[in-house]
C-alpha atoms as a PDB file:
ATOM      1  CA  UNK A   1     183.964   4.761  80.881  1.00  0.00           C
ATOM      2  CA  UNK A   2     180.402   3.807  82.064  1.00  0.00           C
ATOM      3  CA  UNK A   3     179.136   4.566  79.123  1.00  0.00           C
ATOM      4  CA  UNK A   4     179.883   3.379  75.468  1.00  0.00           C
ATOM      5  CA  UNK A   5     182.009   6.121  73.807  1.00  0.00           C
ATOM      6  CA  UNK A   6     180.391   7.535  70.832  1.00  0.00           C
ATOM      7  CA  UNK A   7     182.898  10.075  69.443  1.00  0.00           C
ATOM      8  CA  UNK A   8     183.812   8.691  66.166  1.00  0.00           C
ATOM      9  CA  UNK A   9     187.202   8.904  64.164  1.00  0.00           C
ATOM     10  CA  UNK A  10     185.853  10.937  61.443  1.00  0.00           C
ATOM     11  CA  UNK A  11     184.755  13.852  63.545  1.00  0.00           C
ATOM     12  CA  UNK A  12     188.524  14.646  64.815  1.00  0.00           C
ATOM     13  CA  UNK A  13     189.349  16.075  62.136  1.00  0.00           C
ATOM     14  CA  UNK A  14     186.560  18.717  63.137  1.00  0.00           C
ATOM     15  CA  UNK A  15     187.784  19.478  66.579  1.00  0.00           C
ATOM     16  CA  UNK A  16     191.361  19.891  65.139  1.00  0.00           C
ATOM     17  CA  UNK A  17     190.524  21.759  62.867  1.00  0.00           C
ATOM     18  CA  UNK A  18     188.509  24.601  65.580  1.00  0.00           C
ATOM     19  CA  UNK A  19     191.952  24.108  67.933  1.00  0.00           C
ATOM     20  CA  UNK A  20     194.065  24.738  65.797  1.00  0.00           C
ATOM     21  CA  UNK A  21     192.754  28.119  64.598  1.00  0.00           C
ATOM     22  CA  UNK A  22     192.132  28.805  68.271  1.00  0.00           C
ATOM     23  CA  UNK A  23     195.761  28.420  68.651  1.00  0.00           C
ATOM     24  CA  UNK A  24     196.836  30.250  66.047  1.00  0.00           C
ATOM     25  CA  UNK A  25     198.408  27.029  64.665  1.00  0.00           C
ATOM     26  CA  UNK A  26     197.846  26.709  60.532  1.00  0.00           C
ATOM     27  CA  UNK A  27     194.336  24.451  60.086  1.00  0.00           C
ATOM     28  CA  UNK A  28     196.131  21.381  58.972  1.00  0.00           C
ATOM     29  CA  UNK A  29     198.398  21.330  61.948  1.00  0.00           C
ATOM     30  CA  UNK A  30     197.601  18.679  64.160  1.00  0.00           C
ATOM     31  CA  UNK A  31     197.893  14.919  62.807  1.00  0.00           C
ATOM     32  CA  UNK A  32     198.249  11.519  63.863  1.00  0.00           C
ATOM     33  CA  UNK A  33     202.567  11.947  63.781  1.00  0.00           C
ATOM     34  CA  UNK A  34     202.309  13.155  67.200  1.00  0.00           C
ATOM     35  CA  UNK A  35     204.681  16.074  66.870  1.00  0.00           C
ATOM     36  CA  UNK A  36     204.826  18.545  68.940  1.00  0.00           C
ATOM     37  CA  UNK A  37     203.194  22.065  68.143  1.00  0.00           C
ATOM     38  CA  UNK A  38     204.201  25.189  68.127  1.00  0.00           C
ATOM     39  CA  UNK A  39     202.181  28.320  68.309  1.00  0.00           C
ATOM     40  CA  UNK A  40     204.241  31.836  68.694  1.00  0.00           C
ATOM     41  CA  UNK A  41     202.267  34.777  69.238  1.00  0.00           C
ATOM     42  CA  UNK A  42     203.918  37.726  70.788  1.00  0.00           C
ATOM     43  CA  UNK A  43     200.527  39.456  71.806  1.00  0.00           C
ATOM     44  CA  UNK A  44     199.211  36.874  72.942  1.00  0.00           C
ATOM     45  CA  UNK A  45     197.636  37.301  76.902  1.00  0.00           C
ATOM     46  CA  UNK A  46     197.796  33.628  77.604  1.00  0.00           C
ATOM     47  CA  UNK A  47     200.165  30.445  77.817  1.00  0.00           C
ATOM     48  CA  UNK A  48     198.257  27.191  76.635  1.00  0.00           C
ATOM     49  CA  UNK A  49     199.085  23.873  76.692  1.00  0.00           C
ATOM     50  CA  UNK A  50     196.836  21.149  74.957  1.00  0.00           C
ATOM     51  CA  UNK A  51     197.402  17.243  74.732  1.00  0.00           C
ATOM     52  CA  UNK A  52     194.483  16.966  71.827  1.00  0.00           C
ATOM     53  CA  UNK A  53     194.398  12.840  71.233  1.00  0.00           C
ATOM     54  CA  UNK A  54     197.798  12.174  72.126  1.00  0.00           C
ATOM     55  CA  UNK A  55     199.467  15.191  70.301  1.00  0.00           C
ATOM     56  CA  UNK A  56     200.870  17.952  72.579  1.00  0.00           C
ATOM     57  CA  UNK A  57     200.194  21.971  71.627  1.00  0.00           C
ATOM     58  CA  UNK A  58     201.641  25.027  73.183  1.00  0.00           C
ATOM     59  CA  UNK A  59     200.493  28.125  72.266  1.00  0.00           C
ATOM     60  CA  UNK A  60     201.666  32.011  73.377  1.00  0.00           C
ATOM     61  CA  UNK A  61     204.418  34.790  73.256  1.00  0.00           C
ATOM     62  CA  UNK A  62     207.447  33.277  71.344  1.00  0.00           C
ATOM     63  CA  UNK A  63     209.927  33.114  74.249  1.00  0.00           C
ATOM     64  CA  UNK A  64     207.560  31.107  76.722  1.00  0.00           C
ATOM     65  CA  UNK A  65     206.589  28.370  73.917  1.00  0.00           C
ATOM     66  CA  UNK A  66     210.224  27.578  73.044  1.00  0.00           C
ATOM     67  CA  UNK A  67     210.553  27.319  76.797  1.00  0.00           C
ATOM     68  CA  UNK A  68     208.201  25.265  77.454  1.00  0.00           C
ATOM     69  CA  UNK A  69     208.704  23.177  74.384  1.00  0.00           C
ATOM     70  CA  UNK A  70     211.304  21.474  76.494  1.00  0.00           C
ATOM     71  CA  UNK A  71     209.187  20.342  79.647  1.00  0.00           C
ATOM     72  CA  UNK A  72     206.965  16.889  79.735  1.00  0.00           C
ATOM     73  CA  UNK A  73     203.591  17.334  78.619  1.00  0.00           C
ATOM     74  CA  UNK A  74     202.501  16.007  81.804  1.00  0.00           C
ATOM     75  CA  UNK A  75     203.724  19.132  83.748  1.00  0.00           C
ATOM     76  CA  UNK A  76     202.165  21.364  80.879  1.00  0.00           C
ATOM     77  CA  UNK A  77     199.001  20.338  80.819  1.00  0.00           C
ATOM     78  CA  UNK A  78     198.602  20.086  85.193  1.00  0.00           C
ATOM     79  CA  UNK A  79     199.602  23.668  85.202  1.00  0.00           C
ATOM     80  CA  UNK A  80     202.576  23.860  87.247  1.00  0.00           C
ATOM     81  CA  UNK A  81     205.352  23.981  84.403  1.00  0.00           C
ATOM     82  CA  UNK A  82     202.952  27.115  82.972  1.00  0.00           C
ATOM     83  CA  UNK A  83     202.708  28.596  86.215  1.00  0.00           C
ATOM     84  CA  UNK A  84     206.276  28.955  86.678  1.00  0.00           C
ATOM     85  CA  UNK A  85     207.329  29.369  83.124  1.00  0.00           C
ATOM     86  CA  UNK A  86     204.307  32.857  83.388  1.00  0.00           C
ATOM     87  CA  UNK A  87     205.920  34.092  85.914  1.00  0.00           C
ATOM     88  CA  UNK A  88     205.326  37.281  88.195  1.00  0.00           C
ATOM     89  CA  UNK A  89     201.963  38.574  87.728  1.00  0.00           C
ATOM     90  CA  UNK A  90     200.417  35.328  86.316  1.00  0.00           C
ATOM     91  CA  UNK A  91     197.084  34.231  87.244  1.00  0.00           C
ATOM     92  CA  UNK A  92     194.288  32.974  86.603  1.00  0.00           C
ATOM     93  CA  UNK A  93     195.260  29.073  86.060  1.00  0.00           C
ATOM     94  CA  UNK A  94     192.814  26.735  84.713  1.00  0.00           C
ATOM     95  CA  UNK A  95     193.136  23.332  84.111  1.00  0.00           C
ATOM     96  CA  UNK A  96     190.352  20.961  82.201  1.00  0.00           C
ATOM     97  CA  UNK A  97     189.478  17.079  80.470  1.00  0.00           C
ATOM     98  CA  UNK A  98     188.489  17.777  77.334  1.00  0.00           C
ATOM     99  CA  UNK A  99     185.473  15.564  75.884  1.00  0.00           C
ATOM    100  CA  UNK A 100     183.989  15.516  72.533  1.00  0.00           C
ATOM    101  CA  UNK A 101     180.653  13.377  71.322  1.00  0.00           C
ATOM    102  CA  UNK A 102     179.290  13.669  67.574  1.00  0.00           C
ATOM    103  CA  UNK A 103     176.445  11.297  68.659  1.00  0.00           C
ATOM    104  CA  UNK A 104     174.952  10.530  72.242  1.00  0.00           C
ATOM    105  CA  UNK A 105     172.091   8.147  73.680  1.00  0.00           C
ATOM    106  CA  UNK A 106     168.996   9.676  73.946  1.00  0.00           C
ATOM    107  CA  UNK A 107     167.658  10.303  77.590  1.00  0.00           C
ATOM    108  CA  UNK A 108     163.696   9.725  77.933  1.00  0.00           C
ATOM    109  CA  UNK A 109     162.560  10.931  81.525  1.00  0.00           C
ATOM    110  CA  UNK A 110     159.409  10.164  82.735  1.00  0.00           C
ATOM    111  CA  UNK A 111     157.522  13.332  83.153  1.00  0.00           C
ATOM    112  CA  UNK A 112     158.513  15.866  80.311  1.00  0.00           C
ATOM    113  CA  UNK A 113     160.707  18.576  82.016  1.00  0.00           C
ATOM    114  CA  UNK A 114     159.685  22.255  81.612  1.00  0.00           C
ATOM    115  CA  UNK A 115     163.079  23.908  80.069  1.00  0.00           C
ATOM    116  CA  UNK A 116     163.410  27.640  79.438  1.00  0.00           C
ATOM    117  CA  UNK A 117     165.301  29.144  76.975  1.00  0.00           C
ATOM    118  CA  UNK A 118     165.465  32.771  78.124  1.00  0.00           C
ATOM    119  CA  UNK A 119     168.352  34.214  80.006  1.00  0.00           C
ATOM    120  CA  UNK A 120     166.427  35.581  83.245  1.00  0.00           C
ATOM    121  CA  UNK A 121     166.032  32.039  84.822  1.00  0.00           C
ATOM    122  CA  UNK A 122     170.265  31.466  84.001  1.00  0.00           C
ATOM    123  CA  UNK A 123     170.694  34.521  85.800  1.00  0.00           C
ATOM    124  CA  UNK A 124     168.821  33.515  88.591  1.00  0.00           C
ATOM    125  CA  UNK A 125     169.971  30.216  89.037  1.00  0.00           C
ATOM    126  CA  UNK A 126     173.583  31.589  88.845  1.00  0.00           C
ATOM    127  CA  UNK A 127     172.345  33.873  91.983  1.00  0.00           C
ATOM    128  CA  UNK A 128     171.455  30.295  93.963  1.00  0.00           C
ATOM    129  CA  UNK A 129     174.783  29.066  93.149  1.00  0.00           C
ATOM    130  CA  UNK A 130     178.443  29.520  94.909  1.00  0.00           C
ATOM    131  CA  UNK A 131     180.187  31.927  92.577  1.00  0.00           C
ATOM    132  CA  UNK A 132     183.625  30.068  91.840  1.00  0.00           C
ATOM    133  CA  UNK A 133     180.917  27.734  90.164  1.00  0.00           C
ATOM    134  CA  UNK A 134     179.042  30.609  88.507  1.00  0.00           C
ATOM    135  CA  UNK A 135     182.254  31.219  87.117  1.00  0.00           C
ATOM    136  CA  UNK A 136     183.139  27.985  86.184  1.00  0.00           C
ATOM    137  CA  UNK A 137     179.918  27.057  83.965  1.00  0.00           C
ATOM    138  CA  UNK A 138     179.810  30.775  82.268  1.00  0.00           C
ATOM    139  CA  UNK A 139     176.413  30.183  81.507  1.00  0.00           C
ATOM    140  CA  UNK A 140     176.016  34.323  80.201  1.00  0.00           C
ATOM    141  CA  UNK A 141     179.524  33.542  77.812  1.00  0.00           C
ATOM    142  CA  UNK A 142     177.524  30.846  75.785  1.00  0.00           C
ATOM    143  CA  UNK A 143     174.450  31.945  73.282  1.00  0.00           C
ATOM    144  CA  UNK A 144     172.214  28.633  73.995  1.00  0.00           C
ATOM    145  CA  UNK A 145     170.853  27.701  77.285  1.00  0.00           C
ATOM    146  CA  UNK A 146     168.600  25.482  79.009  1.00  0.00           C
ATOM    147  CA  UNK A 147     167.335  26.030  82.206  1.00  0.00           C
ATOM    148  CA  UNK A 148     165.452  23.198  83.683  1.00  0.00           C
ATOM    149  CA  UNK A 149     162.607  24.614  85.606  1.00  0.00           C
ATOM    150  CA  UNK A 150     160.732  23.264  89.192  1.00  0.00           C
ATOM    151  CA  UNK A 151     158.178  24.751  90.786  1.00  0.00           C
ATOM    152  CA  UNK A 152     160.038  27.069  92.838  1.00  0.00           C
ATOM    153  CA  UNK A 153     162.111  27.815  90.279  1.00  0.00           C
ATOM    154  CA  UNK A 154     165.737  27.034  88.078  1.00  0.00           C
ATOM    155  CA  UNK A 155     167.459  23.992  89.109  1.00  0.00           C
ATOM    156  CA  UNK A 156     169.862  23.107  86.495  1.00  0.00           C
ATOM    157  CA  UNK A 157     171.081  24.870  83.584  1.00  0.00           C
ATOM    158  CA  UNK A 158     173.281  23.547  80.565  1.00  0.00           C
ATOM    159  CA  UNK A 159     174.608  26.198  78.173  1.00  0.00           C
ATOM    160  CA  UNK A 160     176.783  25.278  74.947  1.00  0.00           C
ATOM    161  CA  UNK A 161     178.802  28.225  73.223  1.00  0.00           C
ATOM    162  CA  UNK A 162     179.789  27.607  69.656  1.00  0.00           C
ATOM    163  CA  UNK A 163     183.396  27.640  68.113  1.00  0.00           C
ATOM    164  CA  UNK A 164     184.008  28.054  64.386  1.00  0.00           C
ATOM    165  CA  UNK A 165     180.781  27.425  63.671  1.00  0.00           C
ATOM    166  CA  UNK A 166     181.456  23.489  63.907  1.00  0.00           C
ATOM    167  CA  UNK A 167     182.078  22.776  67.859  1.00  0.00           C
ATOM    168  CA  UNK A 168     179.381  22.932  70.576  1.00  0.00           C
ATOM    169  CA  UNK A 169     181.442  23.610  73.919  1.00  0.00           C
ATOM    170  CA  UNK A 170     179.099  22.747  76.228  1.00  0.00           C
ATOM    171  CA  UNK A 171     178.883  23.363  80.352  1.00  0.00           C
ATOM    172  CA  UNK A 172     176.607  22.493  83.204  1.00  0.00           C
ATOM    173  CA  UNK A 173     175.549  24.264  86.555  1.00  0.00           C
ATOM    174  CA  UNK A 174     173.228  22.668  88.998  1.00  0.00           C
ATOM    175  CA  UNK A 175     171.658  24.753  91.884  1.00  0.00           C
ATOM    176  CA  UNK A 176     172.757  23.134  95.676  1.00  0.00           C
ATOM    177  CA  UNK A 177     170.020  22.205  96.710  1.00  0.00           C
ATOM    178  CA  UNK A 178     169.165  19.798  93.940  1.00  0.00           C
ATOM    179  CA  UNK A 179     172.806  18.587  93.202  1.00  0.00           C
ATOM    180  CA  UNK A 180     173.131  14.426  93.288  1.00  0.00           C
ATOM    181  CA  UNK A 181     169.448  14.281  91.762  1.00  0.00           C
ATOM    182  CA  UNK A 182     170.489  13.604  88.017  1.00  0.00           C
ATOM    183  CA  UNK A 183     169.162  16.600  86.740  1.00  0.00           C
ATOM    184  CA  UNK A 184     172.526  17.878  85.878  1.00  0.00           C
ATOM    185  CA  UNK A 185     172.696  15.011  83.614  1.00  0.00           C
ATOM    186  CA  UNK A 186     169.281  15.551  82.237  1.00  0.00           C
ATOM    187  CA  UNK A 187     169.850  19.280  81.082  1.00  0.00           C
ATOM    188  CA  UNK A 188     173.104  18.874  79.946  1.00  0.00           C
ATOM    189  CA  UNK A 189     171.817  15.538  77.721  1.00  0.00           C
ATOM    190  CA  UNK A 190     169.185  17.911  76.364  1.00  0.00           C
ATOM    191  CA  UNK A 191     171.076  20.806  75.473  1.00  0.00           C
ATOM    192  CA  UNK A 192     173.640  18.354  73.539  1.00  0.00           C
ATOM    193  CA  UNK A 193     170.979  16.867  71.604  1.00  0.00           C
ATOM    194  CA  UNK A 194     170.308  19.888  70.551  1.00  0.00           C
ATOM    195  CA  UNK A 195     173.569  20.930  69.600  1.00  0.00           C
ATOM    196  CA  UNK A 196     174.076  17.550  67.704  1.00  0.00           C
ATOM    197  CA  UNK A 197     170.733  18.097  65.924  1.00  0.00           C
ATOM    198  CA  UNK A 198     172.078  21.457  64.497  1.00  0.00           C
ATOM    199  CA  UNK A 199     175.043  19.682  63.626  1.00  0.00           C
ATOM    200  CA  UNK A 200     177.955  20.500  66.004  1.00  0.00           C
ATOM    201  CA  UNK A 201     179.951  18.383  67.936  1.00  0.00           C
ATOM    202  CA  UNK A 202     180.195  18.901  71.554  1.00  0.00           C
ATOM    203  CA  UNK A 203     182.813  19.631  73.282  1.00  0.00           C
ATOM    204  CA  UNK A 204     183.423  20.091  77.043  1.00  0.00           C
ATOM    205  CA  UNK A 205     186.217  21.036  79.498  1.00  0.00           C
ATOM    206  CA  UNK A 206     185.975  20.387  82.659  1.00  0.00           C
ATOM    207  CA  UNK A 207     187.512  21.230  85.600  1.00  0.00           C
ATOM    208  CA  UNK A 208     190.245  18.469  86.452  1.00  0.00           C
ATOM    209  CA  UNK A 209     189.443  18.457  90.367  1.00  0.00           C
ATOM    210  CA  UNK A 210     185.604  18.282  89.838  1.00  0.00           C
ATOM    211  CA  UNK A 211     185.199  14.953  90.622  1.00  0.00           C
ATOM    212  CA  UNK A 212     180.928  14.939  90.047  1.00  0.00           C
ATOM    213  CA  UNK A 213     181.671  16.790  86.662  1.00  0.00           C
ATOM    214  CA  UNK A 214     184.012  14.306  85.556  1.00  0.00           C
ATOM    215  CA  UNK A 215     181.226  11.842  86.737  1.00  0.00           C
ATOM    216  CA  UNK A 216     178.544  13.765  84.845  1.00  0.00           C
ATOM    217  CA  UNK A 217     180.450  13.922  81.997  1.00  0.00           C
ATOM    218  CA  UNK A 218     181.099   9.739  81.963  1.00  0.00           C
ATOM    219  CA  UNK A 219     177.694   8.804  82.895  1.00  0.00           C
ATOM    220  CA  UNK A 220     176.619  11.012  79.320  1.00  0.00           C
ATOM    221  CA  UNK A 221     178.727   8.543  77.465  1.00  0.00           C
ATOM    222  CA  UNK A 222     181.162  11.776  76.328  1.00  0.00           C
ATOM    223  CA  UNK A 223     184.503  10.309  75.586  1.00  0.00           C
ATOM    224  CA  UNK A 224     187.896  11.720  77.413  1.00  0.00           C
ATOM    225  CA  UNK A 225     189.965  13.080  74.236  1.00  0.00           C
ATOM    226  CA  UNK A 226     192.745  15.349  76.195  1.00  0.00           C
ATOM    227  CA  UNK A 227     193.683  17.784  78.328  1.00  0.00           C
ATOM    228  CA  UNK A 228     194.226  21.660  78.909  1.00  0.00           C
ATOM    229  CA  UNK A 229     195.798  23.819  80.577  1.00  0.00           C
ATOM    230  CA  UNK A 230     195.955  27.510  80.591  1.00  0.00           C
ATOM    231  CA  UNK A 231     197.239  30.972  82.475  1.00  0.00           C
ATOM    232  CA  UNK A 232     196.608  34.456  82.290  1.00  0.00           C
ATOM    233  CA  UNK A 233     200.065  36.366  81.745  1.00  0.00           C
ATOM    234  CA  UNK A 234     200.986  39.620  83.656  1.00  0.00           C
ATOM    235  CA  UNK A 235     202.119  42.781  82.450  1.00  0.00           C
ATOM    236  CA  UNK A 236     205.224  42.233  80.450  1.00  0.00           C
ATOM    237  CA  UNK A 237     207.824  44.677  80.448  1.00  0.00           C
ATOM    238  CA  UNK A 238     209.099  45.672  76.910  1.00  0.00           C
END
């Protein structure tokens, strides 16, 4: 890490606590025995694998979890093993770090940015930005952003969505032209503050080949907690 990690023991408890209802798993489920979870749902649309601090999850229809109860979390959470476990029809494979902070430096840049609130200047940044990466941030899926503003217009926009009331899941989108410039870093520092100062803890995911994320993410001093993967299940026949 370049940056001291300031996630703190007491707070996992919190983000265990908002996966574990997210994976349908009861709320005391995960714990520091390391076994391995089990969440059957036979309406469920997805197959999810989580390594949350060292303890595996799989969550989905009953027949795919037992199946892939028996494969190495390592193959889990990198998305192959759910890939071929999904089957025909399956798409939509995603594959994250998972992060958490319940306390972060504060950044002081030297001219105070101008930062709007409003969803107009998300939208239009998302229109100066590639859409796999539109797609990627989901800046219109989360209820709080902040859109860092230059005089020709957005540059930078972090967004944080929350879950169960208690986690901040935060992402970051930075428009081309202004990428390697630290203002990704800026926003997204920011917009956590702000979640921490309502009194969530942030999460983020981010995508496991997105090298300057993973940077981003570092250089914020959020600490590496586990991984995810997930995939969108096709039509099943009865």
């Amino acid at each position: 890490m370049g940056t001291a990690q300031t996630f703190h023991q007491g707070s996992r408890d919190i983000v265990r606590l908002v996966w574990a209802r997210r994976l349908g798993l009861p709320d005391l489920a995960f714990a520091d025995d390391g076994a391995r979870l089990l969440g059957c749902r036979d309406d469920a649309e997805e197959l999810v694998a989580v390594v949350l601090f060292g303890q595996l999850a799989i969550a989905g229809p009953t027949e795919l979890v037992e199946a892939a109860a028996e494969w190495p979390p390592e193959d889990l959470v990198s998305g192959s093993a759910l890939l071929r476990l999904a089957g025909h029809g399956a798409h939509g494979l995603r594959t994250a770090v998972l992060g958490f902070a319940d306390d972060l430096p504060l950044e002081q840049p030297d001219v105070e940015p101008e930062v709007s609130r409003g969803a107009p200047e998300a939208i239009e940044l998302e229109m100066r930005c590639p859409p796999d990466d539109v797609s990627s941030a989901g800046l219109t899926r989360r209820e709080h952003r902040f859109t860092l503003m230059l005089p020709d217009g957005p540059a930078a926009c972090a967004a944080y969505g929350e879950e169960g009331g208690l986690l901040a899941d935060l992402s970051v989108l930075v428009a081309p032209a202004y990428r390697g410039r630290g203002l990704g870093r800026l926003v997204a520092s920011i917009a956590a503050h702000e979640a921490l100062a309502d009194g969530l803890v942030v999460q983020v995911a981010v995508p496991s080949h997105t090298t300057a994320a993973l940077r981003l993410v570092d250089s914020l001093g959020i600490a590496p907690a586990g991984q995810l993967a997930s995939v969108r299940l096709g039509p099943r026949t009865p």
